[in-house]
C-alpha atoms as a PDB file:
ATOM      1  CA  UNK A   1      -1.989   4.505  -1.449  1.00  0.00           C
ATOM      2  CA  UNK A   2      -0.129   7.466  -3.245  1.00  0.00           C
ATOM      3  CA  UNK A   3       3.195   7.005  -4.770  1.00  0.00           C
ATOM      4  CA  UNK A   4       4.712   8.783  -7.744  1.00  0.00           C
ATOM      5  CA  UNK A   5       7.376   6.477  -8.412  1.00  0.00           C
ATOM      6  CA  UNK A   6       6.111   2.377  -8.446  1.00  0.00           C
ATOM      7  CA  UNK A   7       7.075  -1.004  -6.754  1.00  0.00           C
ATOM      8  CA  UNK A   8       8.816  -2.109 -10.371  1.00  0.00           C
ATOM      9  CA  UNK A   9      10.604   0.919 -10.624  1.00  0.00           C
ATOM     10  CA  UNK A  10      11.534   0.400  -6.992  1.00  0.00           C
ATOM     11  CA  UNK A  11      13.018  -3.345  -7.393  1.00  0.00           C
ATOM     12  CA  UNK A  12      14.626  -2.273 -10.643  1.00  0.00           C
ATOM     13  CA  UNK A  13      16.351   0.954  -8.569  1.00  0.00           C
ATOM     14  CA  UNK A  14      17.656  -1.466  -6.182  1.00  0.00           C
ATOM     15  CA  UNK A  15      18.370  -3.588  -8.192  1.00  0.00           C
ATOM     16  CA  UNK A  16      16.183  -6.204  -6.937  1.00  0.00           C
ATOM     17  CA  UNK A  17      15.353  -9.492  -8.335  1.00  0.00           C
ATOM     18  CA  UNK A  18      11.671 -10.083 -10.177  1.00  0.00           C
ATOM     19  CA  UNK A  19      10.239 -12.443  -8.452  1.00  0.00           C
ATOM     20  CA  UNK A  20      11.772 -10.969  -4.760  1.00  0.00           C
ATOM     21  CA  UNK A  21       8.837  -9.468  -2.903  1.00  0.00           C
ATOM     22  CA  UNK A  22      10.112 -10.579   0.070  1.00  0.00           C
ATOM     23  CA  UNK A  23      10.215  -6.688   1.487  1.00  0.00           C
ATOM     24  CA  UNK A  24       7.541  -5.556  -0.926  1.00  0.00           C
ATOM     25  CA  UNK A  25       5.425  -3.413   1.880  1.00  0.00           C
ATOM     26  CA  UNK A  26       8.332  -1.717   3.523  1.00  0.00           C
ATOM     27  CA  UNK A  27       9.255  -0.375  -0.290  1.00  0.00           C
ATOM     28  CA  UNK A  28       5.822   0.846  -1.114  1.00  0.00           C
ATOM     29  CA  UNK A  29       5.666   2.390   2.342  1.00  0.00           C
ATOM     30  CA  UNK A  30       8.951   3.764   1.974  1.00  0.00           C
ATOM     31  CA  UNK A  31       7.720   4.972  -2.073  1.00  0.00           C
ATOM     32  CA  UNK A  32       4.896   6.937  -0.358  1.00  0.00           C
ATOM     33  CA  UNK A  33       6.725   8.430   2.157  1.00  0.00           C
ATOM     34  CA  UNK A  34       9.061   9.839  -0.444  1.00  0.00           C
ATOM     35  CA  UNK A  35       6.033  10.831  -2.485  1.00  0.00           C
ATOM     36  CA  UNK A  36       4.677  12.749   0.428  1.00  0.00           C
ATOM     37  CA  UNK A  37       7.912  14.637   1.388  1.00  0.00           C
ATOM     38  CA  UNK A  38       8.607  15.302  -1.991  1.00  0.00           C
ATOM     39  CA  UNK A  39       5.290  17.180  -2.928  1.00  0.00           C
ATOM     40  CA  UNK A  40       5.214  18.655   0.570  1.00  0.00           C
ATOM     41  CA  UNK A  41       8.723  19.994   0.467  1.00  0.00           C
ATOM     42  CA  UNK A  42       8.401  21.892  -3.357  1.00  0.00           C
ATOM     43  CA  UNK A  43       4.799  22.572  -2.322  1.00  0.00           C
ATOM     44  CA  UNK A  44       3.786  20.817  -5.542  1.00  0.00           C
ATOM     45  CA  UNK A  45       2.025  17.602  -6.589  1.00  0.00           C
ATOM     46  CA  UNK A  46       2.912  15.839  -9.258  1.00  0.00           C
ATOM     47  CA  UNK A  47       0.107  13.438  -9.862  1.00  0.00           C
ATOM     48  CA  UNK A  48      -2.679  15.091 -11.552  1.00  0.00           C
ATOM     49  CA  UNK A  49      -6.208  15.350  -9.457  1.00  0.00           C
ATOM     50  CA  UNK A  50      -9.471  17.014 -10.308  1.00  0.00           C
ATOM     51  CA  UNK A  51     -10.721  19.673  -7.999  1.00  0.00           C
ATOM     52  CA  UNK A  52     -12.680  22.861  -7.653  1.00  0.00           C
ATOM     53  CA  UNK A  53     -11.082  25.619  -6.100  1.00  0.00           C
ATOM     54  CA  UNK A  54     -12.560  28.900  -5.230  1.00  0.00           C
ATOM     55  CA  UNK A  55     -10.563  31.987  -5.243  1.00  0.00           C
ATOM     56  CA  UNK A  56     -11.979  35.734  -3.624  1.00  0.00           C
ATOM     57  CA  UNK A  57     -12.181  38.885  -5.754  1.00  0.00           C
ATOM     58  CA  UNK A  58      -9.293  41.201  -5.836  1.00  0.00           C
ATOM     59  CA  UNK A  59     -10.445  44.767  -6.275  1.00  0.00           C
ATOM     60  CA  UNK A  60      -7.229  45.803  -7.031  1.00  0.00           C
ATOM     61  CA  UNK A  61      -6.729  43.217  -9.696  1.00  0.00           C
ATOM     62  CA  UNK A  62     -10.221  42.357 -10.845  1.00  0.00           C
ATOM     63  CA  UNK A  63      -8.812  40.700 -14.635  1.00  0.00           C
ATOM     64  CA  UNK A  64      -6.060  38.303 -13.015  1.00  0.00           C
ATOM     65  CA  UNK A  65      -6.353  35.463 -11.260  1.00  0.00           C
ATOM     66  CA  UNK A  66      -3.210  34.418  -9.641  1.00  0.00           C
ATOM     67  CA  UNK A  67      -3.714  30.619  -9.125  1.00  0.00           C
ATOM     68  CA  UNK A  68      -3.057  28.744  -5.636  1.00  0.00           C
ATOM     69  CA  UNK A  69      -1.954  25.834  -7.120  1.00  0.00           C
ATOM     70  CA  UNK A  70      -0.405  24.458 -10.585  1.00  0.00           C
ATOM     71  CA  UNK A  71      -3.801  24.234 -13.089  1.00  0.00           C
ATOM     72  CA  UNK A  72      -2.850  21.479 -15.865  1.00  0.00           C
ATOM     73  CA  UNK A  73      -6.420  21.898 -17.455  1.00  0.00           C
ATOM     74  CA  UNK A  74      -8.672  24.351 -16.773  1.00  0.00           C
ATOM     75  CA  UNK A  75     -12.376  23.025 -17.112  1.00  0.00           C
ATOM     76  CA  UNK A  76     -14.354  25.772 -15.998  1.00  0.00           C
ATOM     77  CA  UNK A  77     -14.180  29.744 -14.240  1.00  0.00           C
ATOM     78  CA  UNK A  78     -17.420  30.976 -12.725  1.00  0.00           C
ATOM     79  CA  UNK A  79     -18.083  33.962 -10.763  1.00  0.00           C
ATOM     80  CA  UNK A  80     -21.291  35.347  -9.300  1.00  0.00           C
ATOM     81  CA  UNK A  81     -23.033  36.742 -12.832  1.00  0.00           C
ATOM     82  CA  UNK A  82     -22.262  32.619 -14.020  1.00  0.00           C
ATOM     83  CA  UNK A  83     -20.056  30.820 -16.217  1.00  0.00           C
ATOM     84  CA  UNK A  84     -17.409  32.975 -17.856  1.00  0.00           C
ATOM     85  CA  UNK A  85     -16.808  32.658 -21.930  1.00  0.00           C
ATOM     86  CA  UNK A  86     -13.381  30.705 -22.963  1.00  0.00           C
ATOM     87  CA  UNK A  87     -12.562  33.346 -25.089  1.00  0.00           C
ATOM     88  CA  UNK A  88     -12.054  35.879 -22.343  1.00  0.00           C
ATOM     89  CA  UNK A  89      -9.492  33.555 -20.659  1.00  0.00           C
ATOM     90  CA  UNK A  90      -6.140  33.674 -21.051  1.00  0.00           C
ATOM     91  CA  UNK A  91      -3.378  31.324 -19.149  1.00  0.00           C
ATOM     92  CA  UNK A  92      -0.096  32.315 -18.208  1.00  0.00           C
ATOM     93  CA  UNK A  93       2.344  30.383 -19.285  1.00  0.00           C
ATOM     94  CA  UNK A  94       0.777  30.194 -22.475  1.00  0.00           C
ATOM     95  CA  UNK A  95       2.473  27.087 -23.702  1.00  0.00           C
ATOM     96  CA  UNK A  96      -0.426  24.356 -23.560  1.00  0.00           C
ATOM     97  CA  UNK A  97       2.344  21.452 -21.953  1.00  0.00           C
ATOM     98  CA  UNK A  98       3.018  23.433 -18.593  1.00  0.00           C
ATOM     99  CA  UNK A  99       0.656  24.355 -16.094  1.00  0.00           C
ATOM    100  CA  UNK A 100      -0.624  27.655 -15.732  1.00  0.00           C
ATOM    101  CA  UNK A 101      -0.357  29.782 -12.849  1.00  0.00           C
ATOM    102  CA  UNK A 102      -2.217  32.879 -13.602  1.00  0.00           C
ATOM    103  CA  UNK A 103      -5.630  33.402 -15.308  1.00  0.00           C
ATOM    104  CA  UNK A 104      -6.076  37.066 -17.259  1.00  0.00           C
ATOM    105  CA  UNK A 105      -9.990  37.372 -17.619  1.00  0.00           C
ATOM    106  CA  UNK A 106     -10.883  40.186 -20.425  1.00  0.00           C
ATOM    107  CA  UNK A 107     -13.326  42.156 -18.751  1.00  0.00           C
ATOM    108  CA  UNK A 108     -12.424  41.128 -14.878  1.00  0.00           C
ATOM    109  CA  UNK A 109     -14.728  39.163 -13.092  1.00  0.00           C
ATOM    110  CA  UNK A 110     -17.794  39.895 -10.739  1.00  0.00           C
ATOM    111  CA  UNK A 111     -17.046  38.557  -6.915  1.00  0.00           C
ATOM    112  CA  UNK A 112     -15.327  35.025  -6.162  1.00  0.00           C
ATOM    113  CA  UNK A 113     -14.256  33.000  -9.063  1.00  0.00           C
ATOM    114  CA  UNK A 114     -14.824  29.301  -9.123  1.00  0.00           C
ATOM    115  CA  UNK A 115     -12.433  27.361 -10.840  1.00  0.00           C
ATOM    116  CA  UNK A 116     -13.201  24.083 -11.924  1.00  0.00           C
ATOM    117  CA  UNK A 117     -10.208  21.635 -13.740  1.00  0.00           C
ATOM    118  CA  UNK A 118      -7.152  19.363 -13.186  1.00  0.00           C
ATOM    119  CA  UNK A 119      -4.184  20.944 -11.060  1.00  0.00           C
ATOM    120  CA  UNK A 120      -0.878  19.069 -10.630  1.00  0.00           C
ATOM    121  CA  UNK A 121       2.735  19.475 -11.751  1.00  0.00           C
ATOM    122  CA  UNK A 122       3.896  18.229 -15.332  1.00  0.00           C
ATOM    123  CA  UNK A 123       6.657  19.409 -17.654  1.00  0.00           C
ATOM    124  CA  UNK A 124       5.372  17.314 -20.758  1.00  0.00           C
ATOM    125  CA  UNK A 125       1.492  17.643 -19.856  1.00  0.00           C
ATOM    126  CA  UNK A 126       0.561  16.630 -23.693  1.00  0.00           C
ATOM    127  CA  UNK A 127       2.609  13.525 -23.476  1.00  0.00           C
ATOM    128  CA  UNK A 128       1.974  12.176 -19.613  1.00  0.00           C
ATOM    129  CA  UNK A 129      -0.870   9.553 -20.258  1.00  0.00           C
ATOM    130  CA  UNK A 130       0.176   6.474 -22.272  1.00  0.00           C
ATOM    131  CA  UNK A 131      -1.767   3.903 -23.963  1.00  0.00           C
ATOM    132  CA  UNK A 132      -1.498   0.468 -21.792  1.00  0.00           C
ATOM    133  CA  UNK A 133      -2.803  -1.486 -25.280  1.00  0.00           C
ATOM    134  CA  UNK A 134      -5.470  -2.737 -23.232  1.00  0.00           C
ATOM    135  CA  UNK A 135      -9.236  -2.282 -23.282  1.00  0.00           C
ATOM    136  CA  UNK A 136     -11.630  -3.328 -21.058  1.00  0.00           C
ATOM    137  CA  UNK A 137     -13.330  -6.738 -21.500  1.00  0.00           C
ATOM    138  CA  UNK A 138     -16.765  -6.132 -20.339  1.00  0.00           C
ATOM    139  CA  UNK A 139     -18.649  -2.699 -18.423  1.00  0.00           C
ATOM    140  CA  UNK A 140     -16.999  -2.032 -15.638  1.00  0.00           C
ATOM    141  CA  UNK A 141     -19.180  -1.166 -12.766  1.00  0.00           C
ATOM    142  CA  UNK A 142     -18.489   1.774 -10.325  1.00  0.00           C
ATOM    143  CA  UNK A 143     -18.331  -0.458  -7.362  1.00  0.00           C
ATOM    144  CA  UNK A 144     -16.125  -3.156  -9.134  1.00  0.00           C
ATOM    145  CA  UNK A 145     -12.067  -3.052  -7.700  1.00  0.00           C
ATOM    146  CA  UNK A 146     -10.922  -5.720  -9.771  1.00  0.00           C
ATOM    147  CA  UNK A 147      -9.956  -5.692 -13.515  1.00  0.00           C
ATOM    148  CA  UNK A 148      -9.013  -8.564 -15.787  1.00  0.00           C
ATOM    149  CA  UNK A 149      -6.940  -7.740 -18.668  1.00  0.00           C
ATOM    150  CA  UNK A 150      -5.180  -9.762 -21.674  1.00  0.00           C
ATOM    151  CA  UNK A 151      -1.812  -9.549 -20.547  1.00  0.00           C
ATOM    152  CA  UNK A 152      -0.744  -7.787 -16.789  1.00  0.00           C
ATOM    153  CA  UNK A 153       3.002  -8.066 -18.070  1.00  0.00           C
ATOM    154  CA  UNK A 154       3.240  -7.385 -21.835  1.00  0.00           C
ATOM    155  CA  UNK A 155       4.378  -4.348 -23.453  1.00  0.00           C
ATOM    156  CA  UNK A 156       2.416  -0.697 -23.375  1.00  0.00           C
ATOM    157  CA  UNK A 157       1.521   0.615 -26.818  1.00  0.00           C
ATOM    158  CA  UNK A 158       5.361   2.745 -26.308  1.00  0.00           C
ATOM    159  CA  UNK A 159       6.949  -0.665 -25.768  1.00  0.00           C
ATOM    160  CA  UNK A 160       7.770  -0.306 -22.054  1.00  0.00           C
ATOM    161  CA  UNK A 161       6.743  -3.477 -19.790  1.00  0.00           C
ATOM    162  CA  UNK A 162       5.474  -4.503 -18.052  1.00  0.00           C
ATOM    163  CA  UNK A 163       2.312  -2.528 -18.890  1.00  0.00           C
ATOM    164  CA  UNK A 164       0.792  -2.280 -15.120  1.00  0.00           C
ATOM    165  CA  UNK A 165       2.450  -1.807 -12.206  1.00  0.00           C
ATOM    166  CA  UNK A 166       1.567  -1.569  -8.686  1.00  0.00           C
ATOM    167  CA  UNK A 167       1.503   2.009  -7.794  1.00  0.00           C
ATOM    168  CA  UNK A 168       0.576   3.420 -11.278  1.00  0.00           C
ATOM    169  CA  UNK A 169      -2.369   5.877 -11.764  1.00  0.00           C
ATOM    170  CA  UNK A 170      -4.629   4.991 -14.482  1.00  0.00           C
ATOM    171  CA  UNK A 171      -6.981   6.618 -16.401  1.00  0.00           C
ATOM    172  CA  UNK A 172     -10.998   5.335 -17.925  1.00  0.00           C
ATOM    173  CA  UNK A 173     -12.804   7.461 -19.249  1.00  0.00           C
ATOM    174  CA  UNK A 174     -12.496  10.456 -17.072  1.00  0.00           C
ATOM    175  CA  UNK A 175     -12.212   8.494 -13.746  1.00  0.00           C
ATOM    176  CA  UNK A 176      -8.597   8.197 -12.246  1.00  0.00           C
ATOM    177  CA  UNK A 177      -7.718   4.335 -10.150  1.00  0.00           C
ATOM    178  CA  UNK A 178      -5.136   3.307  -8.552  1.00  0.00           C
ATOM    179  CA  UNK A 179      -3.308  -0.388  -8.653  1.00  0.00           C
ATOM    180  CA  UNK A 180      -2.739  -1.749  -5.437  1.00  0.00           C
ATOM    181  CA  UNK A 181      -2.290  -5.233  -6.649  1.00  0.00           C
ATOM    182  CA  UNK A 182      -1.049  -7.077  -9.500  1.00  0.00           C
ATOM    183  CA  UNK A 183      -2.013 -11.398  -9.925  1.00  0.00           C
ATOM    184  CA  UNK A 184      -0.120 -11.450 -12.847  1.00  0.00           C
ATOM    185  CA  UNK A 185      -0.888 -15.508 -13.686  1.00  0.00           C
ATOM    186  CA  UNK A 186      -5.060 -14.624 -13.125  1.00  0.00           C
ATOM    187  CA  UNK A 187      -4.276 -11.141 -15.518  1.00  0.00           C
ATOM    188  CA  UNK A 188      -6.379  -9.396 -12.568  1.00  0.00           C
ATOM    189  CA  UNK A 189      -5.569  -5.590 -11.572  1.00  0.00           C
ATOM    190  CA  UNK A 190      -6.413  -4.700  -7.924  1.00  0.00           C
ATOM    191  CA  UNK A 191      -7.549  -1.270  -7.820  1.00  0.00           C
ATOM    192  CA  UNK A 192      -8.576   2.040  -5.617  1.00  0.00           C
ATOM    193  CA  UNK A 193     -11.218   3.310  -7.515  1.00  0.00           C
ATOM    194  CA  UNK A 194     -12.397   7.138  -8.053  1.00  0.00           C
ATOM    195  CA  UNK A 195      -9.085   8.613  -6.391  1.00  0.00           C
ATOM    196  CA  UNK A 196      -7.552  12.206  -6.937  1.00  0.00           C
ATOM    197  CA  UNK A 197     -11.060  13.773  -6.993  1.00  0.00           C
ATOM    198  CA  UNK A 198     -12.356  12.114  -9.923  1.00  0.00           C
ATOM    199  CA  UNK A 199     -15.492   9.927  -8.771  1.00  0.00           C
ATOM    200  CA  UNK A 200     -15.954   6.255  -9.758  1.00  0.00           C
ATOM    201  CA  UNK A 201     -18.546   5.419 -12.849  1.00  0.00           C
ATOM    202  CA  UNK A 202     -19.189   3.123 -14.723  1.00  0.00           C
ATOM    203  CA  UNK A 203     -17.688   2.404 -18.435  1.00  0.00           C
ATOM    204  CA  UNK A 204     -18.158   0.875 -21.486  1.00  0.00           C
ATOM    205  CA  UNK A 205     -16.286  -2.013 -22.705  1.00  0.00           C
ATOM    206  CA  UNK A 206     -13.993  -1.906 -25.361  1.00  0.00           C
ATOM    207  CA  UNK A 207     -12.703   1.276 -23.537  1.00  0.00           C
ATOM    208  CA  UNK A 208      -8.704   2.230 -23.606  1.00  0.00           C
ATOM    209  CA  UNK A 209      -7.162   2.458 -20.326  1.00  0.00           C
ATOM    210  CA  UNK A 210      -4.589   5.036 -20.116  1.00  0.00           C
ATOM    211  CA  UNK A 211      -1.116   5.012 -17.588  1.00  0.00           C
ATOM    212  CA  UNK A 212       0.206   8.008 -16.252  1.00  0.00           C
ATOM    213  CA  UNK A 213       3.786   9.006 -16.682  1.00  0.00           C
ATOM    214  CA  UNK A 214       5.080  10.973 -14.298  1.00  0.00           C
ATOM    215  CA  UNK A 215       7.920  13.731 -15.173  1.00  0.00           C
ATOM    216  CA  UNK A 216      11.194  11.110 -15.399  1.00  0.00           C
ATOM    217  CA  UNK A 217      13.147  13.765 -12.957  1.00  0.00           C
ATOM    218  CA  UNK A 218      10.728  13.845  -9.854  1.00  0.00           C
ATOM    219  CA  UNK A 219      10.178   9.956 -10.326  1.00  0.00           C
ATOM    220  CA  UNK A 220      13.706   9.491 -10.359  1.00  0.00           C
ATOM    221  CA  UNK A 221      14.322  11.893  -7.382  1.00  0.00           C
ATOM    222  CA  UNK A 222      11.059   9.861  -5.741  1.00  0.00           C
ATOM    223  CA  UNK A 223      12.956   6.409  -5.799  1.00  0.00           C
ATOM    224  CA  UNK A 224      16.393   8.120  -4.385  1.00  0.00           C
ATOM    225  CA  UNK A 225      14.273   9.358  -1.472  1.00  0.00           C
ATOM    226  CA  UNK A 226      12.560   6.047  -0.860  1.00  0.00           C
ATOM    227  CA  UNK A 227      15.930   4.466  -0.727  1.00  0.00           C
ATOM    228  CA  UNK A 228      17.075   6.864   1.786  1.00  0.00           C
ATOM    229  CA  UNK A 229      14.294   6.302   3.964  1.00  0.00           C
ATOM    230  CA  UNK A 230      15.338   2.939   4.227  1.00  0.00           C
ATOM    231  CA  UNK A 231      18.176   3.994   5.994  1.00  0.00           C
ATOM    232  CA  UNK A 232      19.577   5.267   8.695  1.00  0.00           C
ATOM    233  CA  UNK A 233      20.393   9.081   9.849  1.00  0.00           C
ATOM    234  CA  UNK A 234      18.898  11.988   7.657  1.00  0.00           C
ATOM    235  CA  UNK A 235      18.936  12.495   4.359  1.00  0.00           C
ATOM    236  CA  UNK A 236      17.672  15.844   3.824  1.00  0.00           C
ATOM    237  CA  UNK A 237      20.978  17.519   2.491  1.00  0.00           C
ATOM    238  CA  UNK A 238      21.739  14.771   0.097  1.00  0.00           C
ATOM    239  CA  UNK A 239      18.923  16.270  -1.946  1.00  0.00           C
ATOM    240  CA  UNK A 240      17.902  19.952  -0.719  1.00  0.00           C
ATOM    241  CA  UNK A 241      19.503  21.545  -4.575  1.00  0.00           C
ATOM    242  CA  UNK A 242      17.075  19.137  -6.427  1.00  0.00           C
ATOM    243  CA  UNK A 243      13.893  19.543  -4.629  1.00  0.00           C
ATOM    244  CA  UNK A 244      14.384  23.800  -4.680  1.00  0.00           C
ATOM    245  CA  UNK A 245      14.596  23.499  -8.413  1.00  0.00           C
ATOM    246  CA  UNK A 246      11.513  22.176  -7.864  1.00  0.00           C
ATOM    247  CA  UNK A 247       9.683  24.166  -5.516  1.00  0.00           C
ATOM    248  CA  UNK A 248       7.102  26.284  -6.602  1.00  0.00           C
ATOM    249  CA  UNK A 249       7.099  29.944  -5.720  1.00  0.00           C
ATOM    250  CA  UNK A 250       4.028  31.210  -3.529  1.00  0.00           C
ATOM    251  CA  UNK A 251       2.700  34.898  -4.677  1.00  0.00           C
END
């Protein structure tokens, strides 16, 4: 499963009842679809994933890096003499809450550069992981895919509820999960675990587990395509000006 916008946000768009989950599966599958065609029309994604991405040396421009992809957080740049120094590396945009999309390396680099970090789409980077106000009960084991917490529909440390969702991406630790599932009477979470390139582990308990926000204008745009889906005929120009605001620019 990979949606941007979730099932809540879905039966609130449509104004749907609570407790009617009577066409549940043909809204998630209709949420994903509209997550796919959204990321695949602006050529961005918008739900942060950890990968390493190796770039080859351009003589002719051997201190920049321009970047294939939107880099959120840049981890690590190697290239063939080994790891390069932080201080040489400088992002453009430099404002920490938008992605970069080109790397200036003081001194160029030798060869391919290796580029370790999280890539993704975010206007409010800083702000895009929320505390849920829960913390894990006991360890939770890397091959465990259920969670119980305190309270599946309570309030988030911000005040919005409920706190989990089906659809949401969470955050422990460093690892990234998925809900797929929500028994709200048992409190137990449902999860994918280890998705968007960041491999399940094991953690501690008493650990915070974090929500991910996506940007309010691409979730919104998300749930307007999902309804669309759902019906007949195309619906392509109803939304072409908002998705080529969107679209990111290939060099």
């Amino acid at each position: 499963m990979y949606t941007i916008a979730t099932l809540h946000e879905m039966h609130r768009h449509l104004q749907l009842a609570p407790d009617d989950n009577s066409a549940d599966q043909d809204l998630l599958r209709s949420l994903q679809e509209a997550s796919h065609y959204l990321e695949s029309a602006t050529q961005r994604r918008f739900c942060p994933r950890f990968a390493t991405v190796r770039i080859e040396y351009d003589p002719a421009e051997p201190g920049e890096i321009v970047l294939p992809d939107d880099l959120l957080e840049l981890q690590a740049i190697l290239d063939q003499s080994g790891e390069i120094d932080a201080r040489r590396i400088r992002r453009l945009p430099q404002e920490a809450d938008q992605p970069a999309s080109v790397l200036q390396i003081h001194g160029g680099i030798e060869g391919a550069a290796t580029i370790r970090g999280i890539w993704g789409w975010h206007d409010r980077w800083k702000n895009s992981w929320r505390d849920s106000g829960e913390r894990l009960f006991f360890q939770l084991q890397a091959t465990h895919t259920t969670l119980t917490v305190a309270d599946a529909d309570g309030k988030d440390a911000s005040g919005a509820s409920p706190r989990f969702q089906v659809g949401q991406l969470l955050r422990i630790g460093s690892e990234y999960l998925r809900i797929i599932d929500i028994d709200s009477a048992g409190r137990r979470l449902t999860m994918l675990r280890g998705v968007n390139g960041a491999p399940a582990s094991a953690h501690p308990s008493r650990l915070g587990i974090d929500i991910y926000a996506p940007p309010p204008a691409v979730v919104d745009l998300c749930l307007r395509y999902a309804e669309l889906l759902m019906r007949p005929g195309s619906f392509v120009d109803e939304e072409a000006p908002e998705l080529l605001r969107l679209r990111r620019l290939r060099l």
